[in-house]
PDB file of N, CA and C in Angstrom:
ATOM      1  N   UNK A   1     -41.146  72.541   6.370  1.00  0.00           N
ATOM      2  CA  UNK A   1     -40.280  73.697   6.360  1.00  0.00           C
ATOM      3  C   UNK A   1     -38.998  73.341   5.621  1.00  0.00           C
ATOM      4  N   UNK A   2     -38.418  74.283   4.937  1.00  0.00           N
ATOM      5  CA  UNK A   2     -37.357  73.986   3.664  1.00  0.00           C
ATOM      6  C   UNK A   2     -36.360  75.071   4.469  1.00  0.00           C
ATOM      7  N   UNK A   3     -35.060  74.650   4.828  1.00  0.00           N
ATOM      8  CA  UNK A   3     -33.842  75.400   4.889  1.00  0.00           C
ATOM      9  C   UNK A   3     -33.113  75.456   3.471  1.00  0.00           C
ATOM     10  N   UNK A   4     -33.321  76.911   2.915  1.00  0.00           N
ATOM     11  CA  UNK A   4     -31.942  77.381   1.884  1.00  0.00           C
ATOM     12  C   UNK A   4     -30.943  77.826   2.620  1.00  0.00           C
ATOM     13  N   UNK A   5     -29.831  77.379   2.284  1.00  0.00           N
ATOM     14  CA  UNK A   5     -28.551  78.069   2.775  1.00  0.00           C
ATOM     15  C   UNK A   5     -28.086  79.261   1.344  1.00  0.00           C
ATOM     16  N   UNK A   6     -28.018  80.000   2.360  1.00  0.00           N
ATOM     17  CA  UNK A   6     -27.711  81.779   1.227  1.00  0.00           C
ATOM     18  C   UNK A   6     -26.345  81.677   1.301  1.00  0.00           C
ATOM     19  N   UNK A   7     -25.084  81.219   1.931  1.00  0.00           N
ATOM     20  CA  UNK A   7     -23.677  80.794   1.467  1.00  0.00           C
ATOM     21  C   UNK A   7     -23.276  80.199   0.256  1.00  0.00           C
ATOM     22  N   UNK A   8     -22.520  80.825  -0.148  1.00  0.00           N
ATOM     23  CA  UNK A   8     -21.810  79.705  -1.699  1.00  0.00           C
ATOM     24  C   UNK A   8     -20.778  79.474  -0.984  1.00  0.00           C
ATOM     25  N   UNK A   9     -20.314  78.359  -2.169  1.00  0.00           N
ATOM     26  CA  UNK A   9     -18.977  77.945  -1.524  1.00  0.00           C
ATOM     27  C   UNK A   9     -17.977  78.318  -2.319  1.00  0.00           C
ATOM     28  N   UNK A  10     -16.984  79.538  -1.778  1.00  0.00           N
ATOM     29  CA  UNK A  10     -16.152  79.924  -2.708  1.00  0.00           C
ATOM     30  C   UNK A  10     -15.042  79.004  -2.559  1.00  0.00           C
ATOM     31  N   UNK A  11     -14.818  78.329  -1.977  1.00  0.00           N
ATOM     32  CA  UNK A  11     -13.355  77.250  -2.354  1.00  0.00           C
ATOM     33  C   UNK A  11     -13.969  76.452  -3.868  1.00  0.00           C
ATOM     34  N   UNK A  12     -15.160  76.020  -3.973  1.00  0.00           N
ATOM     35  CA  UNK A  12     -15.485  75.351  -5.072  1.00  0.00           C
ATOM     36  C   UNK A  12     -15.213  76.546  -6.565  1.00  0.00           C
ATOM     37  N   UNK A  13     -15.750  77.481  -6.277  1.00  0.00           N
ATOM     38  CA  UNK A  13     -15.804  78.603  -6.986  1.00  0.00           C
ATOM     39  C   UNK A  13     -13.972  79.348  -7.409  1.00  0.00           C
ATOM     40  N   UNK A  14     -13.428  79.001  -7.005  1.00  0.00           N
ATOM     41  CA  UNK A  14     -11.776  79.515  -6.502  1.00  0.00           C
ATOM     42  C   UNK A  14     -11.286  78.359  -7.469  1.00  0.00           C
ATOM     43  N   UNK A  15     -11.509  76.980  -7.017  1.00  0.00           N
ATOM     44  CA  UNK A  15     -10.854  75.945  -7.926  1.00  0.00           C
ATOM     45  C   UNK A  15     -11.111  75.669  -9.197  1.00  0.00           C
ATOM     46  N   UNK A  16     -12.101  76.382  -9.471  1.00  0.00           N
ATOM     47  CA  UNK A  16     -12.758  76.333 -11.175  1.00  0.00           C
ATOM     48  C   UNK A  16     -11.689  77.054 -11.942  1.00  0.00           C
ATOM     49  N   UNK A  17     -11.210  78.112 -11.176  1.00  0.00           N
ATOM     50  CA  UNK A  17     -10.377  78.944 -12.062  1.00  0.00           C
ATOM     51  C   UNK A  17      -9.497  79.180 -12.896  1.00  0.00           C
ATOM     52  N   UNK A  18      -9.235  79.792 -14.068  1.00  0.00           N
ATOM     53  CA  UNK A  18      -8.526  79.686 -14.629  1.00  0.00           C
ATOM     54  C   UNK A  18      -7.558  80.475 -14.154  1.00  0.00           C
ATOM     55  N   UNK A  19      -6.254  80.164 -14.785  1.00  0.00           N
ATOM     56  CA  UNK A  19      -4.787  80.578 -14.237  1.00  0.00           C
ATOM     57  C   UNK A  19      -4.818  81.801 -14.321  1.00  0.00           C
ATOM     58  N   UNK A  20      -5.219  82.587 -15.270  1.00  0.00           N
ATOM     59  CA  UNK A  20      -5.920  84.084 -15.471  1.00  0.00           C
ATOM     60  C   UNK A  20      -6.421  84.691 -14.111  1.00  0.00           C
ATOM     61  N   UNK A  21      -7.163  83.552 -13.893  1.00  0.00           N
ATOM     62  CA  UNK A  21      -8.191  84.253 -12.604  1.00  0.00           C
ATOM     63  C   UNK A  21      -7.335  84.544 -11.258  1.00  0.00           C
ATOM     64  N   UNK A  22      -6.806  83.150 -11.216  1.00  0.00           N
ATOM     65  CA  UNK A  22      -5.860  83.037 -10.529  1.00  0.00           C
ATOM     66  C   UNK A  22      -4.751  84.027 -10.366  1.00  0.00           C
ATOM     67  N   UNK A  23      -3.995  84.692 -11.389  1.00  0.00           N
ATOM     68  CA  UNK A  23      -3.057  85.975 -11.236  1.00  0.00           C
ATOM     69  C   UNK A  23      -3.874  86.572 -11.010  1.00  0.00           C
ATOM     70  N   UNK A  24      -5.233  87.229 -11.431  1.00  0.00           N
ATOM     71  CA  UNK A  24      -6.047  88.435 -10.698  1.00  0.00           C
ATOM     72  C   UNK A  24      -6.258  88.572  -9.279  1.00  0.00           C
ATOM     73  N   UNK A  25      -6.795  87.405  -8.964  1.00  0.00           N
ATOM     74  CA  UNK A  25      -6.672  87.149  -7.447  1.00  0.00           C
ATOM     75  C   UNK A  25      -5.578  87.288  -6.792  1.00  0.00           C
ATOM     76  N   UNK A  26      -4.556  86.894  -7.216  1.00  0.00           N
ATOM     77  CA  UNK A  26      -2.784  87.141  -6.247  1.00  0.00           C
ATOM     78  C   UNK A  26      -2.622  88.536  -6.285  1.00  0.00           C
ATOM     79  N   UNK A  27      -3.114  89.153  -7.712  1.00  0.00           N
ATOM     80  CA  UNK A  27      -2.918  90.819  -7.644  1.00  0.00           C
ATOM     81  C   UNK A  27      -3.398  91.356  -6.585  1.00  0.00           C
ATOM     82  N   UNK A  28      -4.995  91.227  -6.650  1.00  0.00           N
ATOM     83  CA  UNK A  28      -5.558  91.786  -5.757  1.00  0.00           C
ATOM     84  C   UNK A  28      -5.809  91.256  -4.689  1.00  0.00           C
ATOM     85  N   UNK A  29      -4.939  90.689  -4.310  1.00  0.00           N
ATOM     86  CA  UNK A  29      -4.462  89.957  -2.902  1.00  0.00           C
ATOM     87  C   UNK A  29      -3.436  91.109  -2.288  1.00  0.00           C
ATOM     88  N   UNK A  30      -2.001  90.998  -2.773  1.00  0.00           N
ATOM     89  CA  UNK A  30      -1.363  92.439  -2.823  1.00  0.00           C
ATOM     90  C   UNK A  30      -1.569  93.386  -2.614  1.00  0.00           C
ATOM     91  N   UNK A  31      -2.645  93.867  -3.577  1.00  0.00           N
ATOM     92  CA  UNK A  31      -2.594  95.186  -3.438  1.00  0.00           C
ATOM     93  C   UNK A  31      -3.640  95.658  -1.952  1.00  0.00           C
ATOM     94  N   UNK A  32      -4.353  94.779  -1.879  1.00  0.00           N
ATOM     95  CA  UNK A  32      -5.456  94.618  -0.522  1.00  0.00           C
ATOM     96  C   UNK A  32      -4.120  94.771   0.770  1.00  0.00           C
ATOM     97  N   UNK A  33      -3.355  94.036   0.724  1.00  0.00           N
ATOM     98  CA  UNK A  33      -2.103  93.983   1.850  1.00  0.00           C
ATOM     99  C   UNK A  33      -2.086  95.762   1.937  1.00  0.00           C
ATOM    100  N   UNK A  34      -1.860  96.048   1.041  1.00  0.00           N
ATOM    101  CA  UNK A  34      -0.630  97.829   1.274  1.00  0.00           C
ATOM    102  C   UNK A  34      -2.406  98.909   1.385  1.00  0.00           C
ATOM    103  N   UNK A  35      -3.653  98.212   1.073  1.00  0.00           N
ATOM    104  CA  UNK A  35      -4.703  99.516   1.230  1.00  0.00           C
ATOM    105  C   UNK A  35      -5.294  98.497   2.958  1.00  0.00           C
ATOM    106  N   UNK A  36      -4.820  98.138   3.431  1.00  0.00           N
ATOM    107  CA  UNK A  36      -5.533  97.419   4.608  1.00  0.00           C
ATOM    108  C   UNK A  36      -3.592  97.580   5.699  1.00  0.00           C
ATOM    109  N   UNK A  37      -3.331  98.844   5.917  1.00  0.00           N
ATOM    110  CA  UNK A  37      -1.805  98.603   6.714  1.00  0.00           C
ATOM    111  C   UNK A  37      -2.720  97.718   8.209  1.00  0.00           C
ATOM    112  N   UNK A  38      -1.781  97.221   9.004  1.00  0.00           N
ATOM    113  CA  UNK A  38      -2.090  96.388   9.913  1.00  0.00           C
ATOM    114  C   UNK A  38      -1.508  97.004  11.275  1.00  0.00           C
ATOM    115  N   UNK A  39       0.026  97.917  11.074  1.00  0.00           N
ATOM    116  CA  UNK A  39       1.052  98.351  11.829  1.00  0.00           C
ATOM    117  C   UNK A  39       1.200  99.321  12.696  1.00  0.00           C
ATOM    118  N   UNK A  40      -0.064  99.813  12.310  1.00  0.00           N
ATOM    119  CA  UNK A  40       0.034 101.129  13.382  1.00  0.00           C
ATOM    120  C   UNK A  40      -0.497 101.621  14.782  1.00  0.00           C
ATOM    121  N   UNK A  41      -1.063 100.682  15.477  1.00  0.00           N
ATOM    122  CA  UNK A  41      -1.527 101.070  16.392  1.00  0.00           C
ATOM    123  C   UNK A  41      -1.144  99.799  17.575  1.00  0.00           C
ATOM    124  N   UNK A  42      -0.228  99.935  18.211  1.00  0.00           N
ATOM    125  CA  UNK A  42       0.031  98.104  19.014  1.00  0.00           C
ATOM    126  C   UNK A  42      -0.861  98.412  20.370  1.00  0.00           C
ATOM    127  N   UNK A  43      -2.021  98.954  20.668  1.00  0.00           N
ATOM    128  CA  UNK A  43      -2.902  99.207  21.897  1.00  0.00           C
ATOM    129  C   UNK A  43      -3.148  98.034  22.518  1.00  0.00           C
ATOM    130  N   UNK A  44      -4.213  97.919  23.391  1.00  0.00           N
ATOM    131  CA  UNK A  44      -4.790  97.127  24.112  1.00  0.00           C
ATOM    132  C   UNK A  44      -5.837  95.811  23.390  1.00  0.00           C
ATOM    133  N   UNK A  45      -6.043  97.307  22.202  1.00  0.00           N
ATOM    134  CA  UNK A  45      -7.266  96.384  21.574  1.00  0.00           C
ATOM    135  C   UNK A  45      -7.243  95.782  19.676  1.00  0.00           C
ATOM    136  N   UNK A  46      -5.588  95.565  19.544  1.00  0.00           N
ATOM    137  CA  UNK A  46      -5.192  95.899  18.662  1.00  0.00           C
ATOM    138  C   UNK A  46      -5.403  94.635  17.815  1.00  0.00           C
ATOM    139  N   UNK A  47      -5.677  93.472  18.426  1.00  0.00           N
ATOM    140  CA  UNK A  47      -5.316  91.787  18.067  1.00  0.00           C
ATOM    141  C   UNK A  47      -4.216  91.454  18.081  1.00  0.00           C
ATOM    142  N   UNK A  48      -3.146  92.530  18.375  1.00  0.00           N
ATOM    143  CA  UNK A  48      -1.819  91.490  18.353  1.00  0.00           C
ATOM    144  C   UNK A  48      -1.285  90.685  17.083  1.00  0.00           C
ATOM    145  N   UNK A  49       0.054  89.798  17.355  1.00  0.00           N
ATOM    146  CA  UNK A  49       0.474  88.936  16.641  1.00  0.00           C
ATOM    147  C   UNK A  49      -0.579  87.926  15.788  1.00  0.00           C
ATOM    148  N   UNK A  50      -2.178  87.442  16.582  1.00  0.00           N
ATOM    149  CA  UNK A  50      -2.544  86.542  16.228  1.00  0.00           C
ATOM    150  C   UNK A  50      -3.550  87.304  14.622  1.00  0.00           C
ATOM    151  N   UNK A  51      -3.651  88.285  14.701  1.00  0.00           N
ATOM    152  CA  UNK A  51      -4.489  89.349  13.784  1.00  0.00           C
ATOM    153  C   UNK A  51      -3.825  89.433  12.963  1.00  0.00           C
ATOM    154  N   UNK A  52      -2.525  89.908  12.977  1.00  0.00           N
ATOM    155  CA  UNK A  52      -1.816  89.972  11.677  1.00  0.00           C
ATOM    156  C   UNK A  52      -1.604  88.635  10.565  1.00  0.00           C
ATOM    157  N   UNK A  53      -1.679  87.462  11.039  1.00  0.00           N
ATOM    158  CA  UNK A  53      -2.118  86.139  10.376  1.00  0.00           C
ATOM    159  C   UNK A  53      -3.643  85.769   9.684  1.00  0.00           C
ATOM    160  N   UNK A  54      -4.241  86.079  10.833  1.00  0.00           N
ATOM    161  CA  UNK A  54      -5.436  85.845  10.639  1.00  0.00           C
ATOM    162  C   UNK A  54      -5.745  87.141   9.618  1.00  0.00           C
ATOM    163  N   UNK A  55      -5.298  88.081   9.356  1.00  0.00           N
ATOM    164  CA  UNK A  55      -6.015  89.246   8.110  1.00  0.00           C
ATOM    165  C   UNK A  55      -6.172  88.669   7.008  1.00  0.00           C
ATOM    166  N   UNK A  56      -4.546  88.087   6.777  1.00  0.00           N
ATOM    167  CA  UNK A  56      -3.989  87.585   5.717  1.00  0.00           C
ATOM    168  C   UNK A  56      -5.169  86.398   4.641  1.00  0.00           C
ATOM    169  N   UNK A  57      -6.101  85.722   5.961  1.00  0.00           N
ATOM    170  CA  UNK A  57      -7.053  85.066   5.326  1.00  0.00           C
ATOM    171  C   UNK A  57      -8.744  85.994   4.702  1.00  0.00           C
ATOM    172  N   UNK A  58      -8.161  86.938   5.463  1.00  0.00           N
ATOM    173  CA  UNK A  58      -9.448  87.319   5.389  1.00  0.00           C
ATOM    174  C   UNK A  58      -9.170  88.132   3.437  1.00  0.00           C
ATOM    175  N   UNK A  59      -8.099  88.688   4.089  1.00  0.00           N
ATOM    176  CA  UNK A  59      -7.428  89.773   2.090  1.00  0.00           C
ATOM    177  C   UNK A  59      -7.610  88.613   0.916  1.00  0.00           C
ATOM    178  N   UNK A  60      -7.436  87.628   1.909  1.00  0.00           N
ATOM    179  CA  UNK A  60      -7.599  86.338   0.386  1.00  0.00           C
ATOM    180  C   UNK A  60      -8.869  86.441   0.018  1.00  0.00           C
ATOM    181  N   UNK A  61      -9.853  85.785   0.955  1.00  0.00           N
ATOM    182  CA  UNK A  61     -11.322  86.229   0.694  1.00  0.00           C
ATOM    183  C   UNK A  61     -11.670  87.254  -0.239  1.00  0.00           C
ATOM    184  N   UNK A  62     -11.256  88.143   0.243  1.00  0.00           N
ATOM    185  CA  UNK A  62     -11.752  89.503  -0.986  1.00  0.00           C
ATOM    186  C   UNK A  62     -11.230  89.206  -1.907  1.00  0.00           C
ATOM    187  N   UNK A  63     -10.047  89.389  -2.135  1.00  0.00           N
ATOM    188  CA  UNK A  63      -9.194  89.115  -3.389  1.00  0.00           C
ATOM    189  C   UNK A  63     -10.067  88.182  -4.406  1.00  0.00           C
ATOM    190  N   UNK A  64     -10.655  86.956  -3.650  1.00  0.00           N
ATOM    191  CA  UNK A  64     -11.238  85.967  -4.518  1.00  0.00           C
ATOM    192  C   UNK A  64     -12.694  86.224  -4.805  1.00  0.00           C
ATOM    193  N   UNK A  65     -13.389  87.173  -4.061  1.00  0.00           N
ATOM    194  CA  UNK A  65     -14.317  87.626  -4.387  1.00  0.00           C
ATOM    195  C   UNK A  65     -14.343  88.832  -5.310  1.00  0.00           C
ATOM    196  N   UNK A  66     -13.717  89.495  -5.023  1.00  0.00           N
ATOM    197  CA  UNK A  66     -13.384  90.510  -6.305  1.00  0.00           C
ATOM    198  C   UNK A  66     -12.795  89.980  -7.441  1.00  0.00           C
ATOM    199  N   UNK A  67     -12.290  89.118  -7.637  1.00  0.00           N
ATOM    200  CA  UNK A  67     -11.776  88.517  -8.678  1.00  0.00           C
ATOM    201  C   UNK A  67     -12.660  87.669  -9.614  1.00  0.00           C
ATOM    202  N   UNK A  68     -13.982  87.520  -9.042  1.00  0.00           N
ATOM    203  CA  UNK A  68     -14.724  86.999  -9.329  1.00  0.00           C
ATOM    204  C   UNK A  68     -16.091  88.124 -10.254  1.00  0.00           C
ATOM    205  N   UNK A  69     -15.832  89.486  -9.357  1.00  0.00           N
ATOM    206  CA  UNK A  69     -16.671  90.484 -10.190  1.00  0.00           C
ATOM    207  C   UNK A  69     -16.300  90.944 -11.298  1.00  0.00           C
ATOM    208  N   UNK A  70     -14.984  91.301 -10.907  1.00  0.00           N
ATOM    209  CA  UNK A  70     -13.860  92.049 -12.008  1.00  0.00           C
ATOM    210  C   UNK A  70     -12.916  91.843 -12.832  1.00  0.00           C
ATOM    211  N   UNK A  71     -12.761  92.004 -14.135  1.00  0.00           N
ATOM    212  CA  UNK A  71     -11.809  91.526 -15.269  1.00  0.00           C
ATOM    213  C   UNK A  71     -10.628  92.623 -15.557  1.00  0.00           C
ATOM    214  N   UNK A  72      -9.516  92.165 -14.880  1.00  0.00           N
ATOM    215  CA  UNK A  72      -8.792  93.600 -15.045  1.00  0.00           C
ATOM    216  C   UNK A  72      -7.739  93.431 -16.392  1.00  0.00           C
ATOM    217  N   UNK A  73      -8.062  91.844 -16.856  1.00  0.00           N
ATOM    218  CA  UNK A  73      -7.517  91.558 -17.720  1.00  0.00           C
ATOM    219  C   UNK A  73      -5.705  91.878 -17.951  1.00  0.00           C
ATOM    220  N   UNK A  74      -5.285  90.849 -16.994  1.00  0.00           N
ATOM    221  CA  UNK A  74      -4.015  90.634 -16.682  1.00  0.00           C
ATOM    222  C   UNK A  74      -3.544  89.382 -17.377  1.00  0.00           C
ATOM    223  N   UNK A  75      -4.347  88.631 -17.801  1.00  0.00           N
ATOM    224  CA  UNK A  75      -4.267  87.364 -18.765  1.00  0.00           C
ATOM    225  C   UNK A  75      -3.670  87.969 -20.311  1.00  0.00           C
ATOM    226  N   UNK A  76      -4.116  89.056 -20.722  1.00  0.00           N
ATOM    227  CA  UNK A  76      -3.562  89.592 -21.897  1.00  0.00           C
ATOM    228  C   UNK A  76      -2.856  90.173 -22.313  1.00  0.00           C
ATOM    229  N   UNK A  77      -1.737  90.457 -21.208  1.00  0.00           N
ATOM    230  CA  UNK A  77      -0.692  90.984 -20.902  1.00  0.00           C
ATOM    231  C   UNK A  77       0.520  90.452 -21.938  1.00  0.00           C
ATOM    232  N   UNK A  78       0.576  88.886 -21.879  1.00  0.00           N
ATOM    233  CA  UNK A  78       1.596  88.223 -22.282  1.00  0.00           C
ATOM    234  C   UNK A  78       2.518  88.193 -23.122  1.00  0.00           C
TER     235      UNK A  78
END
């Protein structure tokens, strides 16, 4: 019996990047912050203080995964 693991490893994938990629990703790091608000509801079931940290890793994630589909071409700006 053969285990494939269906995970990549995006830290390997993240460090390849070029500085290009890299501003795309911080963009859409940003802009993920202001379409994901965190602030509005302080309930029971809200996560609290420890959620609002912990998002922050998760917006990176995307950011670096979308950055990885999409060329919004911010490198040619200069």
């Amino acid at each position: 019996m053969q285990i494939v693991s269906t995970t990549t490893n995006l830290s390997v994938a993240v460090k390849a990047a070029t500085a290009d990629d890299r501003l795309e990703q911080a963009f859409l790091e940003e802009m993920l912050k202001y379409c994901n608000p965190q602030g509005g509801d302080k309930g029971g079931f809200s996560g609290g203080h420890g959620e609002e940290h912990f998002s922050s890793f998760l917006n990176r994630e995307y950011a670096a995964l979308l950055s990885l589909r999409l060329d919004l071409e911010l490198g040619e700006l200069r």
